[in-house]
Protein backbone atom coordinates (compact mmCIF):
# COMPACT_ATOMS: atom_id res chain seq x y z
CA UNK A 1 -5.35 -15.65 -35.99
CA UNK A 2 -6.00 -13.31 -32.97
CA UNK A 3 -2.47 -12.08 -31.70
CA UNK A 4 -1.33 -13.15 -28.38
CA UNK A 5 -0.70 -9.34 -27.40
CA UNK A 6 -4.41 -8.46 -28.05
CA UNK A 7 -5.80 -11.44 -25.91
CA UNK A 8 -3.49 -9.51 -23.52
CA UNK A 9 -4.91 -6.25 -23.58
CA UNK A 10 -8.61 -7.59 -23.56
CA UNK A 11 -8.11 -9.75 -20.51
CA UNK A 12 -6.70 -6.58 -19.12
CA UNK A 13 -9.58 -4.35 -19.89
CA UNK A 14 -12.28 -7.01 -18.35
CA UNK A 15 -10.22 -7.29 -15.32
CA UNK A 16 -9.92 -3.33 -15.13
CA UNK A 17 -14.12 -3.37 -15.72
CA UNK A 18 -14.41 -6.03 -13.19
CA UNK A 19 -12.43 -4.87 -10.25
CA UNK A 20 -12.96 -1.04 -10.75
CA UNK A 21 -12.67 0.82 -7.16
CA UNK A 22 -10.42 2.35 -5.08
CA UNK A 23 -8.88 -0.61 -3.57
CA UNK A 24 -5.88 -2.31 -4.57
CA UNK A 25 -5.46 -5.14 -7.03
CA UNK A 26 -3.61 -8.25 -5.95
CA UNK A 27 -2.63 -11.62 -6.51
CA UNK A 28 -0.76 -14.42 -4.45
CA UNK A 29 1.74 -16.73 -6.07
CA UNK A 30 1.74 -20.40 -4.17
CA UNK A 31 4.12 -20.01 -1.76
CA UNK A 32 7.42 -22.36 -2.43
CA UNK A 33 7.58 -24.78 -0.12
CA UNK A 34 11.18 -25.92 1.80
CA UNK A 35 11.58 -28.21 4.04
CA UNK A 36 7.60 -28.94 4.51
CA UNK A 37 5.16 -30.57 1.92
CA UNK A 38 3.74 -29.06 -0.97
CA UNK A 39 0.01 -29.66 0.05
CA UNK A 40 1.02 -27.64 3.08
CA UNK A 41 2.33 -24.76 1.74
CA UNK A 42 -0.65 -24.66 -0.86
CA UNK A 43 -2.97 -24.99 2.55
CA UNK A 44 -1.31 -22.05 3.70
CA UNK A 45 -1.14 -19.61 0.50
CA UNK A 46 -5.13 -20.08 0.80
CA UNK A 47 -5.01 -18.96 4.16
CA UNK A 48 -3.07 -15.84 3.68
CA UNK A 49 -5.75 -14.96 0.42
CA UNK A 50 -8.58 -15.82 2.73
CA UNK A 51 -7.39 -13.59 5.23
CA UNK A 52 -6.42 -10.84 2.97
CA UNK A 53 -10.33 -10.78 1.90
CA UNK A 54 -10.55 -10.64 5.40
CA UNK A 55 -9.42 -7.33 5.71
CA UNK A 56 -11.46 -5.75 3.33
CA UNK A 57 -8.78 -3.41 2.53
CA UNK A 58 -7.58 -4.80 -0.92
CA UNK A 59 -9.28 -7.09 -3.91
CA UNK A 60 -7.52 -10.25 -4.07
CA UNK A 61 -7.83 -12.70 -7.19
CA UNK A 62 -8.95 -15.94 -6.16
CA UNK A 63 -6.96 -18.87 -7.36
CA UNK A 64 -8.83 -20.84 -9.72
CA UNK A 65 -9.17 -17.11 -11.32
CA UNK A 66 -5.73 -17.08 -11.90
CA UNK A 67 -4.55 -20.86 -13.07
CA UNK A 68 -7.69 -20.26 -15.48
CA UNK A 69 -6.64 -16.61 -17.09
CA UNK A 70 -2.75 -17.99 -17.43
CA UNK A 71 -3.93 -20.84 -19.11
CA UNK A 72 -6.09 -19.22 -21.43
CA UNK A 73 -2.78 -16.94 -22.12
CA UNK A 74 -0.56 -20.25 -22.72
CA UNK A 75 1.95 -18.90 -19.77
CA UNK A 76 4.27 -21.71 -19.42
CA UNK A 77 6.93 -21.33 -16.66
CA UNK A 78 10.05 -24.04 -16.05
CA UNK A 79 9.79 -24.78 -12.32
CA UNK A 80 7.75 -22.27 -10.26
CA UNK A 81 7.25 -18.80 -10.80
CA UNK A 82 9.62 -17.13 -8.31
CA UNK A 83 11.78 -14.96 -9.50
CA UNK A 84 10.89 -11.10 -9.94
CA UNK A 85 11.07 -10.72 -13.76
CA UNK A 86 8.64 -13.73 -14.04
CA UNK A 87 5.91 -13.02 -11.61
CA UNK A 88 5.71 -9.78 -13.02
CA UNK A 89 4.61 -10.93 -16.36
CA UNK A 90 2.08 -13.30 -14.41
CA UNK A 91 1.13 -9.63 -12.63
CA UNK A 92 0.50 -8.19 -16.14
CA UNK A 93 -1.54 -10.80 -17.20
CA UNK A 94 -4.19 -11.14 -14.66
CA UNK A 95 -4.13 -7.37 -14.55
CA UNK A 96 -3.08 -7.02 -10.99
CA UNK A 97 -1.11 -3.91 -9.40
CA UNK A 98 1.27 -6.17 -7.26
CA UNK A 99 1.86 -9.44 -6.35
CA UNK A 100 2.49 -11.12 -3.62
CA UNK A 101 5.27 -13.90 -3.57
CA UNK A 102 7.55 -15.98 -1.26
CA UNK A 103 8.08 -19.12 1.28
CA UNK A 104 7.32 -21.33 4.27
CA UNK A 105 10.19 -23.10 5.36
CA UNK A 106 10.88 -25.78 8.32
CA UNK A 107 14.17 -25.84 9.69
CA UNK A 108 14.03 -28.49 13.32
CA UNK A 109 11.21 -26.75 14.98
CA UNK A 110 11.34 -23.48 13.92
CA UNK A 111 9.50 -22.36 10.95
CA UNK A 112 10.01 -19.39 8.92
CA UNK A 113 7.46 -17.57 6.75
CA UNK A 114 8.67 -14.98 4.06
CA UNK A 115 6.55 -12.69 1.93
CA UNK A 116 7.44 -10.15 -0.60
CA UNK A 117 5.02 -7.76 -2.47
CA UNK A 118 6.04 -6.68 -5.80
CA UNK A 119 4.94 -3.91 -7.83
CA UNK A 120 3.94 -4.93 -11.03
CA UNK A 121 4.55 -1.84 -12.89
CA UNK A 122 7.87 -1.08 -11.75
CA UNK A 123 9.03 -4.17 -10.85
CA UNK A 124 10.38 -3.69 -7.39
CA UNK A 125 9.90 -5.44 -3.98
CA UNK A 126 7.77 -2.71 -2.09
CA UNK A 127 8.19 -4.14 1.20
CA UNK A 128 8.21 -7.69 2.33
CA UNK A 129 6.88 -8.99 5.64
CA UNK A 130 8.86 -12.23 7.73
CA UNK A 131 8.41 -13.60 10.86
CA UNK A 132 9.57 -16.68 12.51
CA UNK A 133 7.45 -19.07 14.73
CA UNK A 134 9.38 -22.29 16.87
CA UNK A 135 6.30 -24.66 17.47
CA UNK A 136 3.56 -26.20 14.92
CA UNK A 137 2.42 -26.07 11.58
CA UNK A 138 -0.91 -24.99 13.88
CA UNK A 139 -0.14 -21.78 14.91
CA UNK A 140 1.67 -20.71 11.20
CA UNK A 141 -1.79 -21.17 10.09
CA UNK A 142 -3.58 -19.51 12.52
CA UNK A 143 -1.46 -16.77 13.87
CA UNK A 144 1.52 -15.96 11.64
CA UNK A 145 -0.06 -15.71 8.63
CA UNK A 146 -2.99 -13.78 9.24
CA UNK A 147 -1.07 -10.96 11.23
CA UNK A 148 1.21 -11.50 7.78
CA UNK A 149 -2.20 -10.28 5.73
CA UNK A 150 -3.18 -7.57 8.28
CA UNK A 151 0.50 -6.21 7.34
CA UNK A 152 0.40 -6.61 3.60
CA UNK A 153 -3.21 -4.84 3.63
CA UNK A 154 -2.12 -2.03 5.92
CA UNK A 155 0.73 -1.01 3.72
CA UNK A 156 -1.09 -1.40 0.80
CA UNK A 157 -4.54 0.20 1.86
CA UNK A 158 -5.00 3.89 1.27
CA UNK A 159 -7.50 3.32 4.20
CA UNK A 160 -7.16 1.12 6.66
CA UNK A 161 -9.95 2.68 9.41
CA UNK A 162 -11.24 -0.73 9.02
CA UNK A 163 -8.28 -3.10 9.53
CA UNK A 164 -7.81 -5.59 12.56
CA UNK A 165 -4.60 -4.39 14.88
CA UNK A 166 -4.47 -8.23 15.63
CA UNK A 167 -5.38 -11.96 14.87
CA UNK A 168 -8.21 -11.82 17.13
CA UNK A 169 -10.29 -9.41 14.65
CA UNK A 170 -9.95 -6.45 16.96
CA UNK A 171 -10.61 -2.99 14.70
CA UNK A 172 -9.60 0.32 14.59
CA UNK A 173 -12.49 2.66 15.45
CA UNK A 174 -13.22 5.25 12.72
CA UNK A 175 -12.88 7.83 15.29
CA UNK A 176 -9.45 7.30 16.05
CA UNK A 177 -8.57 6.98 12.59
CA UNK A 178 -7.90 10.24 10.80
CA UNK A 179 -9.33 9.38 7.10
CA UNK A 180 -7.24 11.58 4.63
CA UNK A 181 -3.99 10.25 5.22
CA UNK A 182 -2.72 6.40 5.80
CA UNK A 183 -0.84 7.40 8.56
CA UNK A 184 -2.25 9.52 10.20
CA UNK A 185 -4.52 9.16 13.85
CA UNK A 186 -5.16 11.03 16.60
CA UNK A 187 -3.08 12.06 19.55
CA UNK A 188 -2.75 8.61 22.19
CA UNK A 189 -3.29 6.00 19.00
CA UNK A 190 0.29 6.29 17.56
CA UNK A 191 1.63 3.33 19.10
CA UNK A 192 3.94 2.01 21.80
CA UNK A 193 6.28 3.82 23.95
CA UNK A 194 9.74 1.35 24.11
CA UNK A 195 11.01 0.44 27.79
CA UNK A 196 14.54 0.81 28.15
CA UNK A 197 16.60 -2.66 28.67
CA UNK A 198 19.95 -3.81 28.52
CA UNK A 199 19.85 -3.04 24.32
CA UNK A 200 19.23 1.20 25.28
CA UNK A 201 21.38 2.71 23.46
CA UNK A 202 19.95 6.28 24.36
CA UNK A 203 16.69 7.45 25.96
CA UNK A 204 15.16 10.84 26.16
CA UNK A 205 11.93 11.55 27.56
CA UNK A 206 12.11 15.54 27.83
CA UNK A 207 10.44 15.84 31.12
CA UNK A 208 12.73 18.22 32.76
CA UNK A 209 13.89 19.66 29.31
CA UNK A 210 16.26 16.59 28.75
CA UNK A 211 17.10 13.48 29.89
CA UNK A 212 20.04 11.33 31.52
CA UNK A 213 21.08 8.56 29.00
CA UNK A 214 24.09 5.67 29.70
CA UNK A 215 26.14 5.02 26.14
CA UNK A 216 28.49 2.76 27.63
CA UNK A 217 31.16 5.31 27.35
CA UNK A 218 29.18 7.61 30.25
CA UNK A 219 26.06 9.88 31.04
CA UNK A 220 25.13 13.19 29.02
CA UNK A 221 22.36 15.23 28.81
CA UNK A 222 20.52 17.06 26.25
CA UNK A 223 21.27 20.61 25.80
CA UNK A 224 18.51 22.95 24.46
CA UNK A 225 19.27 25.38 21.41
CA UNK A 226 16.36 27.92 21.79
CA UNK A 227 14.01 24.86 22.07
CA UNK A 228 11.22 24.70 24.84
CA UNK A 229 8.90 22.34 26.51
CA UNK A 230 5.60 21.27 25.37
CA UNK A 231 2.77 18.81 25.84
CA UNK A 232 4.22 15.76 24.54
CA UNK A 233 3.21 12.37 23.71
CA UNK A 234 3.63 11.18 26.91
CA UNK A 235 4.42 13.61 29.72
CA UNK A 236 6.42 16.70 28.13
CA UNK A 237 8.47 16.96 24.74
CA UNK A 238 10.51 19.33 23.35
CA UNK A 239 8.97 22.13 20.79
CA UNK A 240 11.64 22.65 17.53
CA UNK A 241 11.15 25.17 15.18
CA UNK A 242 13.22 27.83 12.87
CA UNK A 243 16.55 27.86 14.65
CA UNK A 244 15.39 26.00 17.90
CA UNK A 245 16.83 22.25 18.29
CA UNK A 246 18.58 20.07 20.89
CA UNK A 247 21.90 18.64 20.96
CA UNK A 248 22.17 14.97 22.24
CA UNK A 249 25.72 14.29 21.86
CA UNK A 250 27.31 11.17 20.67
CA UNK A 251 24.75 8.56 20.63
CA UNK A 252 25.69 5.86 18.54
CA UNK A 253 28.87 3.31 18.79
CA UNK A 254 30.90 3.32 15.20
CA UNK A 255 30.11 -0.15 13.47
CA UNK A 256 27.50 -1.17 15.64
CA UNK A 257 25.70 -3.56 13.40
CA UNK A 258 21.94 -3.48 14.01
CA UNK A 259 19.97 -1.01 15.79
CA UNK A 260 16.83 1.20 15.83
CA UNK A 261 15.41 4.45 16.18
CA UNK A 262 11.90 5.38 17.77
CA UNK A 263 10.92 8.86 18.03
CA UNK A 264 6.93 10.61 18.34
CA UNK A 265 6.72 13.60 16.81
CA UNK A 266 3.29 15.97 15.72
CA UNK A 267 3.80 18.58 13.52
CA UNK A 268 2.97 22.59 14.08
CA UNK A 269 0.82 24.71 12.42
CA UNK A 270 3.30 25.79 10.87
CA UNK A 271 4.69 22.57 9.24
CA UNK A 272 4.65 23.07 5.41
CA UNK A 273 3.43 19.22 3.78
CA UNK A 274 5.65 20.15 1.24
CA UNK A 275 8.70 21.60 3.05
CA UNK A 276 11.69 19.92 4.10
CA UNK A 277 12.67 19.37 7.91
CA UNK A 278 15.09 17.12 9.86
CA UNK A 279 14.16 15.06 12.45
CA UNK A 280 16.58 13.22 13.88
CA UNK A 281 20.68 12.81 12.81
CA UNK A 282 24.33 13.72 12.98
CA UNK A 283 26.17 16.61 10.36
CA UNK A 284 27.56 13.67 8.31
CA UNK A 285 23.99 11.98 7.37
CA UNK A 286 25.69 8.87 9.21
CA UNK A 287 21.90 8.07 10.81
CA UNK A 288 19.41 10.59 9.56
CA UNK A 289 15.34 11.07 9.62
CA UNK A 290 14.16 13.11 7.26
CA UNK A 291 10.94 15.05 5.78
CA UNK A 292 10.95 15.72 2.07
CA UNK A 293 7.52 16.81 0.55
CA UNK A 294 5.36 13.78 1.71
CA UNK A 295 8.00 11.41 1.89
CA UNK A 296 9.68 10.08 5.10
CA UNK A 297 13.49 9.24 4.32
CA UNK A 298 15.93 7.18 6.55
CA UNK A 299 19.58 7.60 5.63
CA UNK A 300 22.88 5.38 6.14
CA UNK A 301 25.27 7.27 4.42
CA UNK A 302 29.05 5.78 4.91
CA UNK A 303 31.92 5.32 2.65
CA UNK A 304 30.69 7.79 0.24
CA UNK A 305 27.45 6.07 -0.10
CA UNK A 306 24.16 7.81 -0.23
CA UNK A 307 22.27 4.88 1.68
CA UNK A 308 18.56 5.52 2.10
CA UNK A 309 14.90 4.40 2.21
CA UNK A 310 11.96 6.41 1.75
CA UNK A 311 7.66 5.83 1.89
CA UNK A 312 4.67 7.92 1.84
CA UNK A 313 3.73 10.31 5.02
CA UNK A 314 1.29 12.88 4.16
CA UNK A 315 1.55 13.91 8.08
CA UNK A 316 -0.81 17.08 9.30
CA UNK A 317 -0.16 19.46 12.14
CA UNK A 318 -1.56 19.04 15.51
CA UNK A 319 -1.93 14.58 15.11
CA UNK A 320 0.96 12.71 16.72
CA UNK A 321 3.00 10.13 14.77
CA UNK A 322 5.28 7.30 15.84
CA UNK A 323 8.67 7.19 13.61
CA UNK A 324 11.00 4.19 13.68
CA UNK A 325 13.95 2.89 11.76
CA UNK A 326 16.20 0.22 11.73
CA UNK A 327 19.03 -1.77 9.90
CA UNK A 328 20.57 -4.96 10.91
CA UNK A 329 20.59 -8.22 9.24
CA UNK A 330 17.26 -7.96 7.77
CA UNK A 331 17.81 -5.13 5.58
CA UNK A 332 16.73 -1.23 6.28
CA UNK A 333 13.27 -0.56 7.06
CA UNK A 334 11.33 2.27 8.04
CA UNK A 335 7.73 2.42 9.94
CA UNK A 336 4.94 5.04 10.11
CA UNK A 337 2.59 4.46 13.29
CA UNK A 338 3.88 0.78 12.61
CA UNK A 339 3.47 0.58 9.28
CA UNK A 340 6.37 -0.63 6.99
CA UNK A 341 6.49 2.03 4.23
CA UNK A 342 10.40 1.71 3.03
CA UNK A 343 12.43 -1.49 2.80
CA UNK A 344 15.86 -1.94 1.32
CA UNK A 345 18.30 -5.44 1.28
CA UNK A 346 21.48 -3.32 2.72
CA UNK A 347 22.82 -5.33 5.72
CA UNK A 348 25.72 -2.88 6.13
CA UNK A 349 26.87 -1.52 9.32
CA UNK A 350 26.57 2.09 10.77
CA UNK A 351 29.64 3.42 9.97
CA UNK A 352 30.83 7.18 12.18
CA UNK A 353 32.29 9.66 10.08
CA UNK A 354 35.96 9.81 10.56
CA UNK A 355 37.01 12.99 9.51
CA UNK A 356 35.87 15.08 12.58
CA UNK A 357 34.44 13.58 15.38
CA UNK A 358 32.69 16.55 17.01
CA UNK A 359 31.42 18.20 13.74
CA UNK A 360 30.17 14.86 12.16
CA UNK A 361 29.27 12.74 14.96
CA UNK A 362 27.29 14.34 17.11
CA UNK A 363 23.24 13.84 16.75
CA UNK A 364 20.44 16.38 16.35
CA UNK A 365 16.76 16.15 17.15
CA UNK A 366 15.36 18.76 15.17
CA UNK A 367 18.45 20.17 13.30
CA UNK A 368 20.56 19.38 10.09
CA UNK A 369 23.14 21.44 7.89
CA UNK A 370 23.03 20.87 4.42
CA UNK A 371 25.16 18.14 4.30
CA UNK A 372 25.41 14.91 2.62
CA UNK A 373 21.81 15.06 1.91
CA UNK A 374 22.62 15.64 -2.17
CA UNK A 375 21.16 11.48 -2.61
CA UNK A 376 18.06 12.27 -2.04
CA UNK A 377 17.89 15.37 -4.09
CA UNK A 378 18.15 18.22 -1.67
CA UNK A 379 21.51 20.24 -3.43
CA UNK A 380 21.77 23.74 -1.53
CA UNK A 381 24.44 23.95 0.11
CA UNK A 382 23.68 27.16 2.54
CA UNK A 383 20.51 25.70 3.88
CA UNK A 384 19.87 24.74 7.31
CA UNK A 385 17.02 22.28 7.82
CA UNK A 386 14.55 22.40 11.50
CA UNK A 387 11.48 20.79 12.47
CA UNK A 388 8.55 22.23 12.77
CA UNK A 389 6.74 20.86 15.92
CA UNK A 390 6.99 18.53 19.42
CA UNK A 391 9.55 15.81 19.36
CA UNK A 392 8.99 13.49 22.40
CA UNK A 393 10.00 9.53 23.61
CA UNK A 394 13.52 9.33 21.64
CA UNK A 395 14.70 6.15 22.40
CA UNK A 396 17.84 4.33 20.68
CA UNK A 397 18.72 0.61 20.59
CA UNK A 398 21.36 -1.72 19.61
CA UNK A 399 19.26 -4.08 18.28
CA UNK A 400 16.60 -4.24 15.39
CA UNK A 401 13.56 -4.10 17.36
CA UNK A 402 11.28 -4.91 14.28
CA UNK A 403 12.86 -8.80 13.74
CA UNK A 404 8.93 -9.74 13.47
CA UNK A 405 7.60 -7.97 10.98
């Protein structure tokens, strides 16, 4: 009798024959439905695969494919398939690289769609992608969940110079799109420069070296450590480097609940891919941006907690890049050019450190001592960490600008 673990392993090597190339492997669980009918929600989990294919970004395993491969296997599940330890093994037996689970739900008017894309090697939610939509069933088909795909593929894709930026099948050009890095494009094509409204926080446009800002508390400007002006991403920004930074004061309320950071910034020549710079944050790692050898991390840090998210950014000198971060109800996220590349379920707070206001609390672009940066592996204690290049457009909210993605 053939063991069940070597059906396995040769339905795993014809899927590996059959889908062999660069793009990523992927399959969509049914989405559960709540509070609309299960024909519906099955209507709409063929949708999102359709318009995955769509983007021609990933390889996406058709249905029938997978109801006939777990059957084969003799996968039985009690109730659906929803929880992470369970669509995993479903992962490992069609021979996928993630999965893509979650739910459409109806509450009154409003619906709510929910997606979460698991790895199925490690386990983990990579990143999950939400958005709710008051009107018809109509316009969940035809405009939430295909922006949902063009999301999912753009995250996934390690290029996405052919993706739509929208429902209407709009593309990026392949000479805006710089092709050896994800996030990477040319100057102009980073994305959207935030307005300031009644949820401003801070603003800083470094046109005249700094800028006015109104925290609630009264107006400050931005005081230049041996930084200078430079062509910036829209108008002029400020040039950091070894030593050279800018001190914005106290930006932030304590225990304000949800907000977000935006910042552009393009790297110098002499940015090191592999180095280690600050960004943006305060001495405490309260709110912190950070570059650590192709990885973009956002820290939290409060109540002795080493809070933080990280993702992929291979950036490269000279090409401009959009930065944002935000917590809030929905978690911690950071974004590349737009791009969700770091997700975590921490709902907490932002928390100022108490012990001494002036030393802990006030923020940096450019600049960060060594502290409190030990959680994501950087231990020396007598090392002082600058950007290398431009930083322009720093705006600061209240509120978690991202609630749609």
């Amino acid at each position: 009798m053939i063991k069940r673990e070597h059906i396995c392993s040769f339905l795993l090597m014809i899927c590996s024959l059959s889908w062999a190339d660069s793009k990523t492997r992927i399959a969509v669980n049914d989405l559960s439905p709540k509070g609309i009918d299960k024909q519906t929600a099955e209507i709409l989990s063929d949708r999102l695969r359709a318009e995955l294919v769509n983007t021609r970004a990933i390889r996406v395993m058709e249905r029938s494919e997978m109801v006939s491969i777990l059957k084969e296997q003799g996968f039985q599940s009690s109730g659906a398939c929803d929880d992470a330890s369970c669509l995993v093994e479903v992962g490992q037996l069609l021979g996928v690289e993630n999965i893509i689970a979650g739910s459409i739900g109806k509450i009154s008017d409003l619906f709510s769609v929910s997606l979460r894309v698991i790895s199925v090697t490690t386990g983990e939610i990579l990143f999950t992608v939400s958005d709710d939509r008051e009107g018809s069933i109509k316009e969940v088909l035809t405009e939430v969940i295909p922006a949902a795909a063009i999301k999912i593929s753009r995250s996934l894709s390690a290029n996405d110079s052919t993706l739509p930026l929208s429902g209407s099948g709009e593309t990026v050009s392949s000479k805006t799109v710089n092709r050896t890095s994800m996030h990477t494009v040319k100057p102009n094509a980073a994305g959207i420069i935030r307005n300031k409204d009644n949820y401003t926080l801070a603003y800083f446009d470094f046109d005249h070296g700094g800028s006015d800002f109104s925290d609630r508390t009264g107006t400050h400007k931005a005081i230049m450590h041996g930084a200078g002006s430079a062509e910036g991403y829209k108008g002029k920004g400020v040039a950091c480097s070894e030593g050279s930074f800018v001190s914005l004061g106290f930006l932030v309320p304590d225990k304000t609940p949800e907000g977000t950071v935006e910042l552009f910034i393009k790297p110098s020549n002499a940015f090191n891919p592999e180095g280690t710079y600050s960004i943006f944050g305060n001495q405490g790692a309260r709110l912190h941006i950070i570059y650590k050898n192709r990885q973009m991390y956002f820290q939290k840090n409060h109540d002795n907690k080493h809070i933080f998210i990280h993702g992929p950014a291979a950036l490269e000198s000279d090409e401009w890049y959009k930065i944002a971060v935000s917590w809030g109800p929905r978690g911690m996220r950071l974004f590349i050019n737009e791009n969700l590349i770091g997700f975590k379920q921490d709902t907490s707070d932002y928390r100022l450190d108490q012990r001494d206001l002036r030393e802990y609390g006030e923020f940096h672009a450019g600049y960060k001592n060594w502290c409190c940066m030990d959680g994501i592996g950087i231990y020396n204690r007598s090392g002082n960490y600058y950007f290398e290049g431009t930083i322009d457009e720093l705006h600061i909210s209240s509120v978690d600008r991202h609630r749609a993605r």
